[in-house]
Protein backbone atom coordinates (compact mmCIF):
# COMPACT_ATOMS: atom_id res chain seq x y z
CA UNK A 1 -3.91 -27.90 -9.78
CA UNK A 2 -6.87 -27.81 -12.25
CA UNK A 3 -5.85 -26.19 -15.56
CA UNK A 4 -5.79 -22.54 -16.10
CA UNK A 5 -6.35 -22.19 -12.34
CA UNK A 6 -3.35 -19.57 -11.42
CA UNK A 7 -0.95 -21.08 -8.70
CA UNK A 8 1.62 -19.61 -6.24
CA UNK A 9 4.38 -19.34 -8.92
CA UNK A 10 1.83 -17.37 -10.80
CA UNK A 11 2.14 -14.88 -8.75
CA UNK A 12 -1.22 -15.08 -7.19
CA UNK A 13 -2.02 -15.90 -3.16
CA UNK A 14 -5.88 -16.66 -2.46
CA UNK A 15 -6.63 -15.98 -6.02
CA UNK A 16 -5.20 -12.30 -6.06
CA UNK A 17 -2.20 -10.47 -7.03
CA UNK A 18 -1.32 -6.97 -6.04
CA UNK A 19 0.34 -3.93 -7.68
CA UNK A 20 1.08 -1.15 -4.73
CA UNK A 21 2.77 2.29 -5.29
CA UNK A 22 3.35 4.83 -3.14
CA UNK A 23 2.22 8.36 -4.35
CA UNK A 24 1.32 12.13 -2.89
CA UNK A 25 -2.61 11.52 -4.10
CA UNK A 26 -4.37 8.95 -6.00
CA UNK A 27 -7.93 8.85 -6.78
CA UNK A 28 -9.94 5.80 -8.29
CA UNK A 29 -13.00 6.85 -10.82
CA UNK A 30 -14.62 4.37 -13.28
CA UNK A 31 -12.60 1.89 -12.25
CA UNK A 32 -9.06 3.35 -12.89
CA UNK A 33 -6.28 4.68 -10.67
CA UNK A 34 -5.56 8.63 -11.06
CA UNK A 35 -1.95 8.98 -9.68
CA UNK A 36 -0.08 12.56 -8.45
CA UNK A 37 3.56 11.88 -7.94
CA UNK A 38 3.75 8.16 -7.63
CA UNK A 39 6.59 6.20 -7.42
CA UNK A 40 8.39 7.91 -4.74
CA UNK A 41 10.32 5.96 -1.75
CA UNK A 42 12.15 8.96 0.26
CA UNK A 43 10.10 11.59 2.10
CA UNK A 44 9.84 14.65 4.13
CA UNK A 45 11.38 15.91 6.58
CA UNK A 46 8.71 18.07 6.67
CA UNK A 47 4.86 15.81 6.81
CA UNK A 48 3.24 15.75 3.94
CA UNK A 49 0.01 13.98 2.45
CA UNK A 50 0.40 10.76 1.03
CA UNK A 51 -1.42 7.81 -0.60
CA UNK A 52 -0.89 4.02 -1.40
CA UNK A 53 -2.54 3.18 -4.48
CA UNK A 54 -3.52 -0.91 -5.11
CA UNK A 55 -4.68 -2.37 -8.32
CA UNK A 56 -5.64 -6.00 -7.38
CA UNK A 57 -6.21 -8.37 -9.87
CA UNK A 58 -8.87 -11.19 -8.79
CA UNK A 59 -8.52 -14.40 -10.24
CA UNK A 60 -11.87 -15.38 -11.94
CA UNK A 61 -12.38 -18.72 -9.82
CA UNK A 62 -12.52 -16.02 -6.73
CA UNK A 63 -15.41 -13.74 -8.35
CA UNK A 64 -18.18 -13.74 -6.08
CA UNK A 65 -16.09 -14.03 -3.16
CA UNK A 66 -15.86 -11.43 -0.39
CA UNK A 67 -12.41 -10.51 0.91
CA UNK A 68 -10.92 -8.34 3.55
CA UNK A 69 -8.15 -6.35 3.16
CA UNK A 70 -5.84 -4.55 6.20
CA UNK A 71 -2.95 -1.69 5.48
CA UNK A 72 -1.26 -0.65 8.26
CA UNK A 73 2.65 0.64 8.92
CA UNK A 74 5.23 -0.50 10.37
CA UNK A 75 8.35 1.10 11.51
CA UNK A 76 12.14 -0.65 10.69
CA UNK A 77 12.10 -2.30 13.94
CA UNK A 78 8.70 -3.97 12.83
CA UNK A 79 6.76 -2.36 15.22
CA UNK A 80 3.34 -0.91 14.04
CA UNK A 81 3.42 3.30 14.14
CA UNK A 82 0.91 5.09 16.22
CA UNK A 83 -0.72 8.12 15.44
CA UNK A 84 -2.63 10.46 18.06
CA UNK A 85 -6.66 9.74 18.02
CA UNK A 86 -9.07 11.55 20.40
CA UNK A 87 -9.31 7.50 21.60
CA UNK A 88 -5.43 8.35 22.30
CA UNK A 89 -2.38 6.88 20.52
CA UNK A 90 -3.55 4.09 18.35
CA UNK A 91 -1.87 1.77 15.29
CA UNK A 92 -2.15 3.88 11.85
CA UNK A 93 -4.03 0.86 10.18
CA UNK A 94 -6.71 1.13 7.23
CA UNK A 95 -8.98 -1.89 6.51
CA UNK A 96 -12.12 -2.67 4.12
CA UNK A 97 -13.68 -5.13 1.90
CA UNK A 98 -14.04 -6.17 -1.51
CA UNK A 99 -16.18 -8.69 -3.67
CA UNK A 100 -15.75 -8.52 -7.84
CA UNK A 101 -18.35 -9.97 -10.32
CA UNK A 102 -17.98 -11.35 -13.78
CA UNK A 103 -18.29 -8.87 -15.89
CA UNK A 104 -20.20 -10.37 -19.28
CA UNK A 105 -17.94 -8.03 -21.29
CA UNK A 106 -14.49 -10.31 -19.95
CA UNK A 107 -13.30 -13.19 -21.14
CA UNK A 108 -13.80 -16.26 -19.13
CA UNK A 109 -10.75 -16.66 -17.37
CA UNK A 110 -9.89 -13.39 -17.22
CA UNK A 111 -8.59 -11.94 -14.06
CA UNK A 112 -10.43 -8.68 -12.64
CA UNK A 113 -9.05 -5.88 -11.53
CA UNK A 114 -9.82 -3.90 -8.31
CA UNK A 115 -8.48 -0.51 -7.69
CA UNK A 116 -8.19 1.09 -4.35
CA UNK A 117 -6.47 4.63 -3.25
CA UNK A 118 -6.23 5.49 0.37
CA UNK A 119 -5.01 8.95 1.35
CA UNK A 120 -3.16 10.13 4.12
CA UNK A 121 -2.72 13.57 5.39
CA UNK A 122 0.25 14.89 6.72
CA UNK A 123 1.55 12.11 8.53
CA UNK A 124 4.38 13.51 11.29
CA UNK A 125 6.87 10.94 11.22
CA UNK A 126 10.15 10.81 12.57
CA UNK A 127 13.35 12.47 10.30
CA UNK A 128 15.45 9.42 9.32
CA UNK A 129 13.56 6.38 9.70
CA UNK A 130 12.62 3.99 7.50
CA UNK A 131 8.79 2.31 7.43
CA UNK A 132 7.06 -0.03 5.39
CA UNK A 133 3.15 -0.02 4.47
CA UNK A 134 2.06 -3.86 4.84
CA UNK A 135 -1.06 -5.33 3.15
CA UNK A 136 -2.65 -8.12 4.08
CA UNK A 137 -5.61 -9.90 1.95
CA UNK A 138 -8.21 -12.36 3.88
CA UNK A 139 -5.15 -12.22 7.07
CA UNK A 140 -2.82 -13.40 4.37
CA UNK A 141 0.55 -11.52 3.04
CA UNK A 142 2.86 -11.95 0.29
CA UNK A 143 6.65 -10.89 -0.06
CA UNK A 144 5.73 -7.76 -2.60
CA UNK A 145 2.58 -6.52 -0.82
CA UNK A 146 4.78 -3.89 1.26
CA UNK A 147 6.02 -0.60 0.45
CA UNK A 148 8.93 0.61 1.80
CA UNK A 149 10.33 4.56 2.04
CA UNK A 150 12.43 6.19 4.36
CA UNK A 151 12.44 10.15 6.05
CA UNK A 152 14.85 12.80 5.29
CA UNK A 153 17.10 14.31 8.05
CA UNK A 154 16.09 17.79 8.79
CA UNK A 155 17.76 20.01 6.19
CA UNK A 156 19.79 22.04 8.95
CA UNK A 157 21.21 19.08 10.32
CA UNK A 158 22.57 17.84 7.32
CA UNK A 159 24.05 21.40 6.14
CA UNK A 160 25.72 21.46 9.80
CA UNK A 161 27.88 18.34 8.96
CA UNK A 162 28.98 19.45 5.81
CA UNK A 163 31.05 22.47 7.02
CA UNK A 164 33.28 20.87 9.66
CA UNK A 165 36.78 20.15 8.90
CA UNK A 166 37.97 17.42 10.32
């Protein structure tokens, strides 16, 4: 590999590398990430609104280049969660595209950054699961572009175990 071209133990795949975090809002203006609440891997019971926010660092070689990027969520059997459309039941997926210039203002060589928030309302998902948010860049995937987080049991059922003797 040509020097100063980033490789797979650089932590890049298809010239990008990708920060995710899972948050109650996020917002992107000039360029940066706003975050509410970020950080967060245990939710609910009750829905609430969410977000998944991406910074994604292109590597220079790749500026120019149009990509394609897919979020969607899974559920801990693997198995892609539906939500209710007027279309009927369909795969909670989210999916758009990106292309980066060189800025003048960056140093050659520089990577540069993309930053994406997409916001969920209240999603209703079943008390005590776990499910993972999956990106995918150009159809490809790496091992830290997932989010995982998990559902809380309903507060009554929980209080219910508690007082029995056994």
């Amino acid at each position: 590999m040509p020097a100063g071209v980033p490789g797979p133990c650089d932590g890049y795949l298809l010239g990008v590398r990708v920060t995710m975090l899972l948050c109650d809002a996020a917002q992107v203006a000039d360029g940066k990430l706003y975050i509410l609440g970020g950080g967060w891997s245990l939710v609910g019971p009750d829905p609430m609104p969410s977000a998944v926010a991406l910074k994604i660092d292109v590597d220079w070689t790749e500026a120019g280049s149009p990509h394609h990027w897919e979020l969607y969520l899974v559920d801990e059997d693997g198995q892609s969660v539906l939500v209710d459309t007027p279309e009927g039941p369909r795969p909670l997926e989210v999916r758009g595209d990106f292309e980066v210039g060189r800025p003048g203002t960056v140093p050659e060589g520089s990577p540069i950054d993309v930053a994406l928030a997409v916001n969920f309302g209240p999603l209703p998902l079943p008390a005590g699961r776990r499910f993972t948010w999956r990106l995918t860049i150009d159809g490809e995937s790496a091992p830290d572009w997932m989010l995982s987080f998990s559902t809380r049991e309903p507060r009554d059922l929980l209080d219910a175990g508690q007082g029995e003797e056994e």
